[in-house]
N, C-alpha and C. Protein backbone atom coordinates (compact mmCIF):
# COMPACT_ATOMS: atom_id res chain seq x y z
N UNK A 1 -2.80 -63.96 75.53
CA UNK A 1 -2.46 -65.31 75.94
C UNK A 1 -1.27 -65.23 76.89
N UNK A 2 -1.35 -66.05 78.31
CA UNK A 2 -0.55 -65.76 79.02
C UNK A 2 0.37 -66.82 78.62
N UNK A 3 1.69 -66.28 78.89
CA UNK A 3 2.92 -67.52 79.13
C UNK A 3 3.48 -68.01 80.50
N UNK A 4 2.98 -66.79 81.44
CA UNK A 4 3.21 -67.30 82.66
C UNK A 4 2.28 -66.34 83.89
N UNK A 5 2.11 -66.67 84.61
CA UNK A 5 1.73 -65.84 85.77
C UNK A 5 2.21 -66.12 87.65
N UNK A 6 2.18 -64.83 88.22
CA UNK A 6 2.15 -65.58 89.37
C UNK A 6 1.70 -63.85 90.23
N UNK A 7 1.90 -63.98 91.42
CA UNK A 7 1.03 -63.19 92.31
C UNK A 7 1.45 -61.66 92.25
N UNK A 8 2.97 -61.83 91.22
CA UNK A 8 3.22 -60.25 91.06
C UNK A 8 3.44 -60.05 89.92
N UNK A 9 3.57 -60.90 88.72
CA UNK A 9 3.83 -60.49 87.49
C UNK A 9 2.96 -61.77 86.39
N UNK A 10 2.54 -61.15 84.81
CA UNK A 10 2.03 -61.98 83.90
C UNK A 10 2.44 -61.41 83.19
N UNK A 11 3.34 -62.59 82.38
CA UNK A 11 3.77 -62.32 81.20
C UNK A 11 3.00 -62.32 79.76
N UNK A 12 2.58 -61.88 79.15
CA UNK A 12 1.29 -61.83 78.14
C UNK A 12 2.04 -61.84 76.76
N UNK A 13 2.00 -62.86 75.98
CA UNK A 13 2.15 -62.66 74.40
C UNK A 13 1.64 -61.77 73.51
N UNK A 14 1.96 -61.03 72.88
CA UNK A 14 1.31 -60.20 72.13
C UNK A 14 0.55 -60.92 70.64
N UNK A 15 -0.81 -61.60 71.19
CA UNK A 15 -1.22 -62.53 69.98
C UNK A 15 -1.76 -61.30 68.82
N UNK A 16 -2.04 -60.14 69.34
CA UNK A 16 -2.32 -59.13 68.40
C UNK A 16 -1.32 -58.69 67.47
N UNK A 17 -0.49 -58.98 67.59
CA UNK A 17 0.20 -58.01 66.99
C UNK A 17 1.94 -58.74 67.40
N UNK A 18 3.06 -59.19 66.42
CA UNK A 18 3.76 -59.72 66.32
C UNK A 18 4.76 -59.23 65.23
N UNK A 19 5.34 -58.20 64.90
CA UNK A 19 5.77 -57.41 64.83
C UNK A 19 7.21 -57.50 64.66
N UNK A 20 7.61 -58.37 65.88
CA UNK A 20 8.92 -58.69 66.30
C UNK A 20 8.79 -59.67 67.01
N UNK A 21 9.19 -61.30 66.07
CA UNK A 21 8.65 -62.50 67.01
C UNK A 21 8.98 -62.41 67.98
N UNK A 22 8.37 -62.76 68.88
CA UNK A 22 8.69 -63.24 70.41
C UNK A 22 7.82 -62.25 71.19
N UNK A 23 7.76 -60.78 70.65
CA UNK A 23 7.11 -60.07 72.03
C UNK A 23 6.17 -59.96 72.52
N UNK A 24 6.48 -59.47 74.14
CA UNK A 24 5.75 -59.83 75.06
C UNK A 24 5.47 -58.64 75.60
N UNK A 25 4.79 -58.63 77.00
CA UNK A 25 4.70 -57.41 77.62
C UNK A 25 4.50 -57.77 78.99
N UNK A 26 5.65 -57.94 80.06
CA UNK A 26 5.61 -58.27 81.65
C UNK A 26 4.95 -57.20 82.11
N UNK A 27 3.47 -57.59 82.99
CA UNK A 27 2.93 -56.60 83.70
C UNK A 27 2.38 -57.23 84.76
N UNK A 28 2.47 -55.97 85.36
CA UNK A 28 1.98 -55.62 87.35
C UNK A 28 0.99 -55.02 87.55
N UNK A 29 0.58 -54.93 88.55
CA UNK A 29 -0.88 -54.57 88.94
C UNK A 29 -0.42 -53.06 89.73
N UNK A 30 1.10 -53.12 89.95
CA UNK A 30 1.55 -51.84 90.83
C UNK A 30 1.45 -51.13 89.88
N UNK A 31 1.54 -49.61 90.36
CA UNK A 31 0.95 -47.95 89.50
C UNK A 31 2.26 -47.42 89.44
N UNK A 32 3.61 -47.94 90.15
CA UNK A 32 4.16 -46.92 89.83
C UNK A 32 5.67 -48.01 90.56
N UNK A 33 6.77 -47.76 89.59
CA UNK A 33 8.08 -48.37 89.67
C UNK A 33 8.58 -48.24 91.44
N UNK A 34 8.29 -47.29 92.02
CA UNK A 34 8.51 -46.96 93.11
C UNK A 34 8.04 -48.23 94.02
N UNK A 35 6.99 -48.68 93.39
CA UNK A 35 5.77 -49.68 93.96
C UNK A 35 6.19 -51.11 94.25
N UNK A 36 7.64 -51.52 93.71
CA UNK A 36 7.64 -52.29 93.54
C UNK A 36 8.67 -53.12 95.06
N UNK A 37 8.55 -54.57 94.84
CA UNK A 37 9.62 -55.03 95.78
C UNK A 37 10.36 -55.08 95.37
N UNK A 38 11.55 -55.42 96.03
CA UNK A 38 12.87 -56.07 95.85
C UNK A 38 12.28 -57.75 95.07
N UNK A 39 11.52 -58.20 96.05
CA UNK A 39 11.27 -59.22 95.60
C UNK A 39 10.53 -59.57 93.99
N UNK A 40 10.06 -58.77 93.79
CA UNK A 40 9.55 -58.64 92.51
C UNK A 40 10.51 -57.91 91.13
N UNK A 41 11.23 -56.82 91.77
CA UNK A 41 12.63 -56.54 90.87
C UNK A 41 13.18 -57.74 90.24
N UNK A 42 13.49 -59.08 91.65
CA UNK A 42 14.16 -59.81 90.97
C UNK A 42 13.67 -60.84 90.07
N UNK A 43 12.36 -60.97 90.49
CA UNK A 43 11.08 -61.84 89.69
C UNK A 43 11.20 -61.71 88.07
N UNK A 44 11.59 -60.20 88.28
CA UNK A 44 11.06 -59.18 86.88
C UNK A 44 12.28 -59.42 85.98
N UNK A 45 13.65 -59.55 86.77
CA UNK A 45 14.86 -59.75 86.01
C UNK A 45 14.48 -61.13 85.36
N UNK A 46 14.65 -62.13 86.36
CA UNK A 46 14.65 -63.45 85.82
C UNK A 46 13.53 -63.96 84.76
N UNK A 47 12.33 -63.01 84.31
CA UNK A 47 11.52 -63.28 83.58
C UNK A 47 12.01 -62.82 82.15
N UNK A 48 12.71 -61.87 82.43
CA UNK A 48 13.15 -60.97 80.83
C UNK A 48 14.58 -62.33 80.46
N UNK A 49 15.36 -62.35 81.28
CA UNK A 49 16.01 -63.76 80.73
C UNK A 49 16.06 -64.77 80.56
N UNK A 50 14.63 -64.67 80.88
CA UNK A 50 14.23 -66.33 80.52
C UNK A 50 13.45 -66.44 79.04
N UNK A 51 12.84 -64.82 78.80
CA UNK A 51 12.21 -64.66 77.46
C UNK A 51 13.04 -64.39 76.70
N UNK A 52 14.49 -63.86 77.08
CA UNK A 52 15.78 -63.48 76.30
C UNK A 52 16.16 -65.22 75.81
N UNK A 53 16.10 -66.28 76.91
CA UNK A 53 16.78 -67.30 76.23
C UNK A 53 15.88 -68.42 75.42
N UNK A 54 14.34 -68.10 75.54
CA UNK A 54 13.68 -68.31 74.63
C UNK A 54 13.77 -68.17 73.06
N UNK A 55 13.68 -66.81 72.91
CA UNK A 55 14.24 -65.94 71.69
C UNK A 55 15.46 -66.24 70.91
N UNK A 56 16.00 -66.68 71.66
CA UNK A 56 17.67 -67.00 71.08
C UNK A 56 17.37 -68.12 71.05
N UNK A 57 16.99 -69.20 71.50
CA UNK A 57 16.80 -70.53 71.09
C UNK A 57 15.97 -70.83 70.04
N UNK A 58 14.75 -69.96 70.25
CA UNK A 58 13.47 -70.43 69.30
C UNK A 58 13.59 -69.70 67.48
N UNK A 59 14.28 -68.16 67.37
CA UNK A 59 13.94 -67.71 66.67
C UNK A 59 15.60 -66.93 66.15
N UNK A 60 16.30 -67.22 67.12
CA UNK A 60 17.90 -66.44 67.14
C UNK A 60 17.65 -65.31 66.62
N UNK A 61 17.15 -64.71 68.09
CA UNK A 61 17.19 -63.22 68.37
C UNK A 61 18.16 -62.93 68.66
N UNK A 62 18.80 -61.50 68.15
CA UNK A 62 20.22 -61.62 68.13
C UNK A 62 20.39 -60.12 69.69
N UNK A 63 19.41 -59.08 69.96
CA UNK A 63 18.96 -58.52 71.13
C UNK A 63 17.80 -58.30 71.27
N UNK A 64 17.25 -57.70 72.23
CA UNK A 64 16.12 -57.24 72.85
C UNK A 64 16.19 -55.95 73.51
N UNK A 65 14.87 -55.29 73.17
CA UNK A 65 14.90 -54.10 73.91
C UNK A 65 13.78 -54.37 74.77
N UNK A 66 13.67 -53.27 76.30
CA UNK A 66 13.04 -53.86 77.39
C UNK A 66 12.72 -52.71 77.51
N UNK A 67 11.71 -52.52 77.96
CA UNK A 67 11.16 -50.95 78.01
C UNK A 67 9.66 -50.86 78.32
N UNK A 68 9.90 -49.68 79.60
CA UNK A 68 8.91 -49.20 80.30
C UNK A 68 7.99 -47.93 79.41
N UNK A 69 6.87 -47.86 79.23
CA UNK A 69 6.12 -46.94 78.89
C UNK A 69 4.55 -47.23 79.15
N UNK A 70 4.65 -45.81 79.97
CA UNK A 70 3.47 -46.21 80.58
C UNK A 70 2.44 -44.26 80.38
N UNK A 71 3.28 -43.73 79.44
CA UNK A 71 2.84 -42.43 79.31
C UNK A 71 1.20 -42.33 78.64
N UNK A 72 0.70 -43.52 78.14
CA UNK A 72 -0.57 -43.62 77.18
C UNK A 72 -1.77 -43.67 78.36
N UNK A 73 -1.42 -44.24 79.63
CA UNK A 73 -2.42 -44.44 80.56
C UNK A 73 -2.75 -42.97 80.83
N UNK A 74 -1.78 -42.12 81.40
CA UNK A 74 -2.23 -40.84 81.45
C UNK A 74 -2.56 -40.16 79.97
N UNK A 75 -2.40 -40.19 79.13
CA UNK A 75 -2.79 -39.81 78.03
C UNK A 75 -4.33 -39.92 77.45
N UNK A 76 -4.82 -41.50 77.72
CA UNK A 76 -5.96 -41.80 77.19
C UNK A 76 -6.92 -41.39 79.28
N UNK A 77 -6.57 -40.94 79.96
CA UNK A 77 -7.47 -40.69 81.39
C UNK A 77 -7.33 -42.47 81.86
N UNK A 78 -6.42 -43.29 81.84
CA UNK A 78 -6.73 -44.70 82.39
C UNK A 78 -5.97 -44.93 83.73
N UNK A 79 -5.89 -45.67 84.59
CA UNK A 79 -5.43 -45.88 85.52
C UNK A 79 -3.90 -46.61 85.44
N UNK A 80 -2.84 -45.73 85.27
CA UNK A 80 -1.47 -46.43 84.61
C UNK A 80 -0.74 -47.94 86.13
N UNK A 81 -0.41 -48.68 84.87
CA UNK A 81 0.33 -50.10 85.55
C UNK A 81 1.58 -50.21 85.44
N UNK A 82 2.08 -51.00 86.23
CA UNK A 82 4.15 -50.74 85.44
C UNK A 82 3.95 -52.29 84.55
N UNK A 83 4.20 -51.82 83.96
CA UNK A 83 4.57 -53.26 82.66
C UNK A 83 5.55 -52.55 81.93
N UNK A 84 6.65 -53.25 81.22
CA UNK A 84 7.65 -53.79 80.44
C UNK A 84 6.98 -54.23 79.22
N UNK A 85 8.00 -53.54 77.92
CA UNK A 85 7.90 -54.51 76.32
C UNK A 85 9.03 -54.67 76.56
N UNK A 86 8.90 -56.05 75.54
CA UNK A 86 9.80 -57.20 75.84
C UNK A 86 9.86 -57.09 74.13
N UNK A 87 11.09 -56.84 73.64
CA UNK A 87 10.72 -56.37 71.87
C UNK A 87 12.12 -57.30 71.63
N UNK A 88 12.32 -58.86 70.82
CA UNK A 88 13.43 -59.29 70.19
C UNK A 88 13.55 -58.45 69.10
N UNK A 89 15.06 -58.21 68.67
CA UNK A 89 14.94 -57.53 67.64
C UNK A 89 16.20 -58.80 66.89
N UNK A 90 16.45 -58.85 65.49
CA UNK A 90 16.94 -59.57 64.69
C UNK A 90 17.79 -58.99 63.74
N UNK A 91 19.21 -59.01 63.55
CA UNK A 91 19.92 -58.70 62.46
C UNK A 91 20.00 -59.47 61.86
N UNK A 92 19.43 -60.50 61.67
CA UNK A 92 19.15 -61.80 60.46
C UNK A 92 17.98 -62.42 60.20
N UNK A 93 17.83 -62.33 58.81
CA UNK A 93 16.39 -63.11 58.63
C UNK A 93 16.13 -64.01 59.28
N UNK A 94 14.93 -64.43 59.60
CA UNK A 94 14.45 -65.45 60.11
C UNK A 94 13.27 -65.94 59.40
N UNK A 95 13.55 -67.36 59.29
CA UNK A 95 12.63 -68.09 58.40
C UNK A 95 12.11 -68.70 58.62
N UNK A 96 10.51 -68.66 58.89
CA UNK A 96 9.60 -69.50 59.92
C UNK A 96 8.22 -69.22 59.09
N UNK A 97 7.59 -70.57 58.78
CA UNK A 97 6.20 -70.66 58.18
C UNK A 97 6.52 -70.37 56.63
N UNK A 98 7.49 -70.43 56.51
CA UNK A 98 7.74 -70.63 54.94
C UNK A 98 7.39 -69.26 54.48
N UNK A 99 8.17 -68.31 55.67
CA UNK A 99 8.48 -66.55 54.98
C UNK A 99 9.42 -66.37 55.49
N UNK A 100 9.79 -64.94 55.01
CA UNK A 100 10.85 -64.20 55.68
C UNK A 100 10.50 -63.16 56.30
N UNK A 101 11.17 -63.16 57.22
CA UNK A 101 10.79 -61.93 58.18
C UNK A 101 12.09 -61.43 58.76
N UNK A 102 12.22 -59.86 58.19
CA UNK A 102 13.43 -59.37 57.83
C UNK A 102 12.87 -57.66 59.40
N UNK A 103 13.78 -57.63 60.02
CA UNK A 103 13.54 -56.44 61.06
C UNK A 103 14.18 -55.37 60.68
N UNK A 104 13.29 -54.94 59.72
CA UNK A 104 13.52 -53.21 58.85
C UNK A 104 14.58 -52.45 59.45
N UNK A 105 14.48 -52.04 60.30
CA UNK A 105 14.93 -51.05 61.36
C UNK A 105 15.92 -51.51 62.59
N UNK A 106 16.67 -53.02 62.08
CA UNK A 106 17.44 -53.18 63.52
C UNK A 106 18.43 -52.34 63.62
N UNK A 107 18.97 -52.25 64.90
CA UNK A 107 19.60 -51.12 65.20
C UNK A 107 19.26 -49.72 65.90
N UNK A 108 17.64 -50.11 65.59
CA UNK A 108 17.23 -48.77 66.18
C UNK A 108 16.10 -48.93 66.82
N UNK A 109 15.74 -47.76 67.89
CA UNK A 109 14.64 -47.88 68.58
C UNK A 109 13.74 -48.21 67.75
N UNK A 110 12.69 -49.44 68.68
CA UNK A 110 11.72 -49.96 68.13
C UNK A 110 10.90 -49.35 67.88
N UNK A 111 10.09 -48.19 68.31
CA UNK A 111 8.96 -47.33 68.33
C UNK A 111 9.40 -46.22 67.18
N UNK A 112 10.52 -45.89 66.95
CA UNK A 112 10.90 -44.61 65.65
C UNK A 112 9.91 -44.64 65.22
N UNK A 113 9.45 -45.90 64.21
CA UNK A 113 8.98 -45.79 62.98
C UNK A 113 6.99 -46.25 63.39
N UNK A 114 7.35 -46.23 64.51
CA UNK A 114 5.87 -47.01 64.68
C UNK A 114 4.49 -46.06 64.21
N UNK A 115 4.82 -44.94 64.70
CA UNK A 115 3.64 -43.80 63.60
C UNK A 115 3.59 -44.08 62.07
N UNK A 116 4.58 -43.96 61.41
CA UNK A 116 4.45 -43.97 60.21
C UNK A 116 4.04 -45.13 59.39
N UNK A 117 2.75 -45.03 58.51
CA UNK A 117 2.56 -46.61 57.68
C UNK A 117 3.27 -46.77 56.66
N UNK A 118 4.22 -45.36 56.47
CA UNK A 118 4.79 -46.38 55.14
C UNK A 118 6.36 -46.57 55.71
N UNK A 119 7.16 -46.17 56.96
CA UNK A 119 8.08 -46.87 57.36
C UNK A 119 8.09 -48.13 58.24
N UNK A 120 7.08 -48.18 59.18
CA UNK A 120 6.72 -48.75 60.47
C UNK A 120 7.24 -50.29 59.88
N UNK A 121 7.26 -51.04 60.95
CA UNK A 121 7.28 -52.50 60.68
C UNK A 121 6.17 -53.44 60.53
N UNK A 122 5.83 -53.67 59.83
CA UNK A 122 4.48 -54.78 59.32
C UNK A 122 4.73 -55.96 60.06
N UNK A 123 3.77 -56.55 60.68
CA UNK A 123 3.17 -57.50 61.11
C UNK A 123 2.59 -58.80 60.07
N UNK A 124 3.49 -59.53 59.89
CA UNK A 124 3.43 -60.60 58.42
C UNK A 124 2.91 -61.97 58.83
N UNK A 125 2.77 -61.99 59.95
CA UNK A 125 2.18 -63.12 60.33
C UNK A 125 0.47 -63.44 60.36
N UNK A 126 0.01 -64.46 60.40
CA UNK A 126 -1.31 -64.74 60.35
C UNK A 126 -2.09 -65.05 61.25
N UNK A 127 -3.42 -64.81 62.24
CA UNK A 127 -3.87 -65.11 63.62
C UNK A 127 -3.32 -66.68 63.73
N UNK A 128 -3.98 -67.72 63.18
CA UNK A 128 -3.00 -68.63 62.96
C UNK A 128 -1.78 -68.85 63.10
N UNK A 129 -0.52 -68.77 62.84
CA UNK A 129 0.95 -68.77 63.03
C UNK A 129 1.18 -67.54 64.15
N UNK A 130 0.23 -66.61 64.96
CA UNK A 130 0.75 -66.19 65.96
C UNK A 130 0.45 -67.24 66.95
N UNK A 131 -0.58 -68.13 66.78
CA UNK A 131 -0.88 -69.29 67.97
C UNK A 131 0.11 -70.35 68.27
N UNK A 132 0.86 -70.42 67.02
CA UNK A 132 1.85 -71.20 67.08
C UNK A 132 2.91 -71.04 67.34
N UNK A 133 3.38 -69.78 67.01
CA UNK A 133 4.45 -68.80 67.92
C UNK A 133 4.50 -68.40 69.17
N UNK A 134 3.21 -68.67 69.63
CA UNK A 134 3.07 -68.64 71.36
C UNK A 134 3.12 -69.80 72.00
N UNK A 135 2.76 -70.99 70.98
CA UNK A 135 2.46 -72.31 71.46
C UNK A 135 4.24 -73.11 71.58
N UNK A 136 4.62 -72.35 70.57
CA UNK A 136 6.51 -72.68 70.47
C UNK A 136 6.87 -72.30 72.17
N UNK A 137 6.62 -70.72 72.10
CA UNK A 137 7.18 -70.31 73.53
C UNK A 137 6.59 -70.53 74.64
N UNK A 138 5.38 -71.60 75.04
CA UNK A 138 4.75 -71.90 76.34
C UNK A 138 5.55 -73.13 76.19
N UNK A 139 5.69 -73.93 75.29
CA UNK A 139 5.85 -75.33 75.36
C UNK A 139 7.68 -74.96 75.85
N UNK A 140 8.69 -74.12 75.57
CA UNK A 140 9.97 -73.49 76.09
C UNK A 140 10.14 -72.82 77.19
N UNK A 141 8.79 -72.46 77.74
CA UNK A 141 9.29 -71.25 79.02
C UNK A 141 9.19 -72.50 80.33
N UNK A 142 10.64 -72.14 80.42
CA UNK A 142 11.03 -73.12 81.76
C UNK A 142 10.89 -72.65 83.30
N UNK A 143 10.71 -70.82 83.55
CA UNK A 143 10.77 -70.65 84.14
C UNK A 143 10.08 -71.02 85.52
N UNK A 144 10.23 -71.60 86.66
CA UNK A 144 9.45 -71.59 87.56
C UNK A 144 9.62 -70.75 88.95
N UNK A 145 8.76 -69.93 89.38
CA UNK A 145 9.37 -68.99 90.49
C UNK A 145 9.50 -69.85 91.93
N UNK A 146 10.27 -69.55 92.52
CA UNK A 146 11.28 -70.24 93.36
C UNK A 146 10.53 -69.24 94.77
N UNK A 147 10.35 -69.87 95.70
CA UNK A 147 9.24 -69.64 96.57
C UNK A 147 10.29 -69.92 98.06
């Protein structure tokens, strides 16, 4: 589900998989960071702080990690894209849908634990309440690109 698009970047909700409310994943159609404009660098800034002040409004995300990985395209033989995770992370519960959702591991890289099923971070939400967690942040994303 998109939250935004435009001729060089779409910002995509992660309705699969929610993990760490809010994240997203900004992606390009360019193959390689080199690829990119100036003009789109700055596209790319103003999108991560606009999902940064989402997060802090909607869910008081307290940081975010932003991060390029794109090593799986060559890994699985696919044609690699530059996209960005967009990962809030939380040193305080957050209480939404009448749970808690506590971020195991803040403090530390998001991916550590992501192999392992019995450290990793669980995904507690329901297809349901991820629609609504996206529907929170379309009905908030103010951004409009400036032309």
């Amino acid at each position: 589900m998109n939250l935004y698009e435009s001729k060089n970047w779409i910002v995509v909700f992660e309705e699969w998989c929610q993990e760490f409310p809010g994240q997203c994943i900004i992606s390009s159609t360019k193959e390689s960071l080199y690829d990119l404009t100036s003009e789109e660098w700055i596209e790319l800034g103003s999108l991560e702080k606009e999902l940064e002040r989402i997060c802090k409004k909607l869910f008081n995300a307290t940081m975010f990690n932003f991060a390029c990985l794109m090593n799986n395209a060559y890994k699985d033989n696919e044609k690699p894209h530059v996209h960005f995770h967009f990962i809030p992370r939380y040193k305080d519960e957050l209480k939404i849908f009448n749970k808690v959702y506590k971020d195991r591991h803040f403090g530390y890289n998001f991916w550590k634990w992501a192999l392992s099923k019995f450290k990793s971070q669980k995904d507690i939400f329901t297809k349901d309440e991820h629609i609504k967690i996206y529907e929170k942040m379309k009905e908030e994303f103010k951004y409009q690109k400036k032309h």
